[in-house]
C-alpha atoms as a PDB file:
ATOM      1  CA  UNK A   1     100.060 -21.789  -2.629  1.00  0.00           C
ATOM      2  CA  UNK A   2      96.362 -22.893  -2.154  1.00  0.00           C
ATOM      3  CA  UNK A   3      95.225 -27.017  -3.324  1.00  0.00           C
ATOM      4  CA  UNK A   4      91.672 -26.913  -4.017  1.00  0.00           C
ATOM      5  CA  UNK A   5      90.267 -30.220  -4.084  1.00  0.00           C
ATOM      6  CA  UNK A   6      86.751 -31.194  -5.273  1.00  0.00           C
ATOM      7  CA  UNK A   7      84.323 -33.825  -4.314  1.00  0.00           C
ATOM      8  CA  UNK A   8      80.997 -35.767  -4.965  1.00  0.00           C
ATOM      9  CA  UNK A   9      79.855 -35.362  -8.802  1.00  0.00           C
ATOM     10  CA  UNK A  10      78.827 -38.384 -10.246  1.00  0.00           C
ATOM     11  CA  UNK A  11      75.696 -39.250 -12.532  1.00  0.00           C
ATOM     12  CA  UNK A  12      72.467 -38.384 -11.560  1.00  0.00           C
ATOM     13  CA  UNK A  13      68.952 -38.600 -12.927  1.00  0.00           C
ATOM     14  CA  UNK A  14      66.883 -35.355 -14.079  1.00  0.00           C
ATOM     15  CA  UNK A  15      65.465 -34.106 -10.960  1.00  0.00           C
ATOM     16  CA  UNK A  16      67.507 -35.579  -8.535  1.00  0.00           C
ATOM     17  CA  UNK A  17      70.313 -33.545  -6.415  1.00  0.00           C
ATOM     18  CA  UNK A  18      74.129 -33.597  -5.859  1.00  0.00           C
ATOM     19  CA  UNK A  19      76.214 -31.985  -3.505  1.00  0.00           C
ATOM     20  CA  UNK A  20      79.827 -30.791  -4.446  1.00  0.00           C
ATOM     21  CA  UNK A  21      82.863 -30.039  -1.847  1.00  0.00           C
ATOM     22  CA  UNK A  22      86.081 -28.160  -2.532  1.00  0.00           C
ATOM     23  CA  UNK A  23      88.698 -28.499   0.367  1.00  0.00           C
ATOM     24  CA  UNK A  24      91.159 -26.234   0.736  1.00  0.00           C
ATOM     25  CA  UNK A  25      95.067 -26.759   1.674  1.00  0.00           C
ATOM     26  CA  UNK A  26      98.441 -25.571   1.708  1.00  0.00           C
ATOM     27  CA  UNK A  27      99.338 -22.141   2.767  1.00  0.00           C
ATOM     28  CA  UNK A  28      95.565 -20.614   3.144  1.00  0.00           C
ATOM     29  CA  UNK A  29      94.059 -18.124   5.084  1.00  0.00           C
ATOM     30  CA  UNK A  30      90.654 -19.498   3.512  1.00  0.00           C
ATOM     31  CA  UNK A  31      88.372 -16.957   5.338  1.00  0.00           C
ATOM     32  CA  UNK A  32      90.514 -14.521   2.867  1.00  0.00           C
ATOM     33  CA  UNK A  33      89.085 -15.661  -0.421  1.00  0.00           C
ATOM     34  CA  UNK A  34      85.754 -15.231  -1.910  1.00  0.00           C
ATOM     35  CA  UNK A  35      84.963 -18.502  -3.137  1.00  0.00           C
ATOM     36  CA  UNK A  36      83.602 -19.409  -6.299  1.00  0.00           C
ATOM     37  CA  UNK A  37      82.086 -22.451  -8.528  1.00  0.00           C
ATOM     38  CA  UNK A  38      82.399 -22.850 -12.853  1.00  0.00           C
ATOM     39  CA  UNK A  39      81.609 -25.682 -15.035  1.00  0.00           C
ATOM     40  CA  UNK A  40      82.096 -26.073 -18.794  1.00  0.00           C
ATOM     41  CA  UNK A  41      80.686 -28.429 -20.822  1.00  0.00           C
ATOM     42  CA  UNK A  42      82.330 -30.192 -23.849  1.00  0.00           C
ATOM     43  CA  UNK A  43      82.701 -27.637 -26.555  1.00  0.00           C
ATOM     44  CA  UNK A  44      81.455 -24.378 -24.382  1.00  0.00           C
ATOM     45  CA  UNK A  45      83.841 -21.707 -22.018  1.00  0.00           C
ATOM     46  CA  UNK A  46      83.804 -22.030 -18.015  1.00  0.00           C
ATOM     47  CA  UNK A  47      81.023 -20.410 -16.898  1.00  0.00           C
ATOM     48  CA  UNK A  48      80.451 -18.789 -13.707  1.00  0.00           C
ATOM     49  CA  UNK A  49      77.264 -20.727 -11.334  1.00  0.00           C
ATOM     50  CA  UNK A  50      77.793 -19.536  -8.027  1.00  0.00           C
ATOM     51  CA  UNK A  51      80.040 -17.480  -5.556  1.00  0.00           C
ATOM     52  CA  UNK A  52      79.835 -16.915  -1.706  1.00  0.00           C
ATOM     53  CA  UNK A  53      81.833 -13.904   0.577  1.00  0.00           C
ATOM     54  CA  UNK A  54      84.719 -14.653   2.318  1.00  0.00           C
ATOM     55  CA  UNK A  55      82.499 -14.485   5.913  1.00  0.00           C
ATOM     56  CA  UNK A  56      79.407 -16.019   3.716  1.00  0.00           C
ATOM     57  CA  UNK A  57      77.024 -13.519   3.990  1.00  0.00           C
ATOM     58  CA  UNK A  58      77.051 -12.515   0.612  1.00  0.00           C
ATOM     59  CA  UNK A  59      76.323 -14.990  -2.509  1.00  0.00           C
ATOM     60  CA  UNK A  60      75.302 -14.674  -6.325  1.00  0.00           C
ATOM     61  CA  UNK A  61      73.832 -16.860  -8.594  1.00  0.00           C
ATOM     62  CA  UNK A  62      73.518 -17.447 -12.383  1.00  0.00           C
ATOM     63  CA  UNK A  63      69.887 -17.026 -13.491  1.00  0.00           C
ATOM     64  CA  UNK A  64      70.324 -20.739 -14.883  1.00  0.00           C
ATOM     65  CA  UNK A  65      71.082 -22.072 -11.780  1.00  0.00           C
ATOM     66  CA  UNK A  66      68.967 -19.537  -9.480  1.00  0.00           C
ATOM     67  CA  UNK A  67      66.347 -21.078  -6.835  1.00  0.00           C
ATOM     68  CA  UNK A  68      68.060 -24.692  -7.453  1.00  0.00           C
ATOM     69  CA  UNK A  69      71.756 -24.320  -6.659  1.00  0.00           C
ATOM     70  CA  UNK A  70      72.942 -22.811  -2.514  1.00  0.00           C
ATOM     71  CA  UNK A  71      76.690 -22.040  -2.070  1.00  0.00           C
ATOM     72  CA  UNK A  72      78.067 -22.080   1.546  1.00  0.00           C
ATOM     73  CA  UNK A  73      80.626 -22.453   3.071  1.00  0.00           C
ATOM     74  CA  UNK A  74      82.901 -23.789   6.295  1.00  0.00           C
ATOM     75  CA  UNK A  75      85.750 -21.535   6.570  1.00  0.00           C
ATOM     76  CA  UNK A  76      86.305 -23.684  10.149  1.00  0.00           C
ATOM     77  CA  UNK A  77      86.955 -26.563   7.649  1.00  0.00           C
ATOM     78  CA  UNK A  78      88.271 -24.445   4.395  1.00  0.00           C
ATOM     79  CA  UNK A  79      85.238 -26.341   2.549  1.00  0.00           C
ATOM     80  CA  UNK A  80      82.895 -24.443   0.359  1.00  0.00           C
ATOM     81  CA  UNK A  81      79.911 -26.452  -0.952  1.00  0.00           C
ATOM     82  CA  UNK A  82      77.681 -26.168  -3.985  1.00  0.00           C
ATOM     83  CA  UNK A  83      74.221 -28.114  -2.880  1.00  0.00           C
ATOM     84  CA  UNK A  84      72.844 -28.973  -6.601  1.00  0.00           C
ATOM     85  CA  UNK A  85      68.769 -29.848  -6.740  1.00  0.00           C
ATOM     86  CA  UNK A  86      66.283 -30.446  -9.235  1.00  0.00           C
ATOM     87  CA  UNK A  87      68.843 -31.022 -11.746  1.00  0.00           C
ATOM     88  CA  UNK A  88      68.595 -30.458 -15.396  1.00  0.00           C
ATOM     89  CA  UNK A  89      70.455 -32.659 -18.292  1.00  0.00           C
ATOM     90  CA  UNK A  90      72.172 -29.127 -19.231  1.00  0.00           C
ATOM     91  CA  UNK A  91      73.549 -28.681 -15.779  1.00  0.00           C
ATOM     92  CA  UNK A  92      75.860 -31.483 -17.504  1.00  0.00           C
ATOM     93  CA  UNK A  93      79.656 -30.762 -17.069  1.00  0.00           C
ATOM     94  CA  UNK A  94      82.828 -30.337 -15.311  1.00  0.00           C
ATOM     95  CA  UNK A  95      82.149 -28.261 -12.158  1.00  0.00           C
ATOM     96  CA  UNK A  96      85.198 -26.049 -10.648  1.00  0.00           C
ATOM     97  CA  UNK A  97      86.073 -24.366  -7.370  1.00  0.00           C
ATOM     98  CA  UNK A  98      88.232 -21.535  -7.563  1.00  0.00           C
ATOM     99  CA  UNK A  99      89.341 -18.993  -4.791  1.00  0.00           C
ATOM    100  CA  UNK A 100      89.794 -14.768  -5.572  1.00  0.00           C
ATOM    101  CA  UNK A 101      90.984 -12.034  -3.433  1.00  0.00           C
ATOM    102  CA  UNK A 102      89.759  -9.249  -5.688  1.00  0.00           C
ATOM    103  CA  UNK A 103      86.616  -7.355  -5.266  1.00  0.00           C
ATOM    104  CA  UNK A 104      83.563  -8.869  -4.588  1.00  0.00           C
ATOM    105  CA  UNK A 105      82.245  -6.796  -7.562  1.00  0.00           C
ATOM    106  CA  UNK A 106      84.895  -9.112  -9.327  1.00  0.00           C
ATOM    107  CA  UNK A 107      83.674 -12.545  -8.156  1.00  0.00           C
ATOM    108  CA  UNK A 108      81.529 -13.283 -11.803  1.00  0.00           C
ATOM    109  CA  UNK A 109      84.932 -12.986 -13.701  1.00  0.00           C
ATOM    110  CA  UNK A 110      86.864 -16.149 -14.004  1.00  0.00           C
ATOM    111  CA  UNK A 111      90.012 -14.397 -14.956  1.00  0.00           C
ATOM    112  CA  UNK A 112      89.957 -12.906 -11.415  1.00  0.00           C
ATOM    113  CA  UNK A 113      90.236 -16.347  -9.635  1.00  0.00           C
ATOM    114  CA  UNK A 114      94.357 -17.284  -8.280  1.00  0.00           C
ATOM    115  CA  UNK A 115      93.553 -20.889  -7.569  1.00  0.00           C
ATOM    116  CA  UNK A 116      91.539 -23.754  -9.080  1.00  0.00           C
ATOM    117  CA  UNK A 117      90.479 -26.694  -8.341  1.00  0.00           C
ATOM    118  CA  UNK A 118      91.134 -30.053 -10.870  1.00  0.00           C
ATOM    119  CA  UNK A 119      87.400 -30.148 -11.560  1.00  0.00           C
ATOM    120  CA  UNK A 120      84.466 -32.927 -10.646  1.00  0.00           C
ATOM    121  CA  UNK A 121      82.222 -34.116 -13.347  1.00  0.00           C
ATOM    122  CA  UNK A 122      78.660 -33.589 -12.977  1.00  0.00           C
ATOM    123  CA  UNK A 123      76.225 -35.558 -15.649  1.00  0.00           C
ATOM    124  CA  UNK A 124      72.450 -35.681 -15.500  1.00  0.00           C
ATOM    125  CA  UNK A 125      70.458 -37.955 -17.293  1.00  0.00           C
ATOM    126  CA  UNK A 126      67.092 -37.347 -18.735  1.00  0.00           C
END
C-alpha cells in the first residue's frame, strides 16, 4: 500500500502562486510510479492538470493550466510538487495526487491511477 499525502493549498489572490506537495509512504518504490495531479471543483468530474515520469524527464500539461503550472518531482524524498503561478479564480478546487504504474500513454486517465491522495483545497480570489 502507498499513503499519499498532500500539502500547502490555501486561499490565494488572482495572480498570486501556490505550491502543492504530495509525500509518499508505506510500502513504495516511488521512482516506480508516474505521478500525477487532478482537481474537481464543486459540481464538475476530477480533471487531469499535470503528470511527471517516474525518472522526471517526461511531463504533460492541460492546455488550461499550460505555461503557469511545473510538476517535478523528488523521488530521493517520494515528493512530487505542483508549483501553481499566475493563478486564475477557475483554478478553484480540490487538487489531488495520485500515483500509476500503467503506460505513460495512460497518465491523462484518472481511472488508471492505484493510489490517491485525500485532496488539498486550492481557492483563488478575484
Amino acid at each position: 500500500q502507498v499513503q499519499l499525502v498532500e500539502s500547502g493549498g490555501g486561499l490565494v489572490q488572482a495572480g498570486g502562486s501556490l505550491r502543492l506537495s504530495c509525500a509518499a509512504s508505506g510500502r513504495t518504490f516511488f521512482s516506480s510510479y508516474a505521478m500525477g495531479w487532478f482537481r474537481q471543483a464543486p459540481g464538475k468530474e476530477r480533471e487531469f492538470v499535470a503528470a511527471i515520469s517516474r525518472s522526471g524527464t517526461s511531463t504533460i500539461y492541460a492546455d488550461s493550466v499550460k505555461g503557469r503550472f511545473t510538476i517535478s518531482r523528488d523521488n530521493a524524498k517520494n515528493t512530487v510538487y505542483l508549483q501553481m503561478n499566475s493563478l486564475k479564480p477557475e483554478d478553484t478546487a480540490v487538487y489531488y495526487c495520485a500515483a500509476q504504474t500503467s503506460a505513460w500513454t495512460r497518465v491523462l486517465v484518472k481511472e488508471e491511477y492505484r493510489y490517491w491522495g485525500q485532496g488539498t483545497q486550492v481557492t483563488v480570489s478575484s
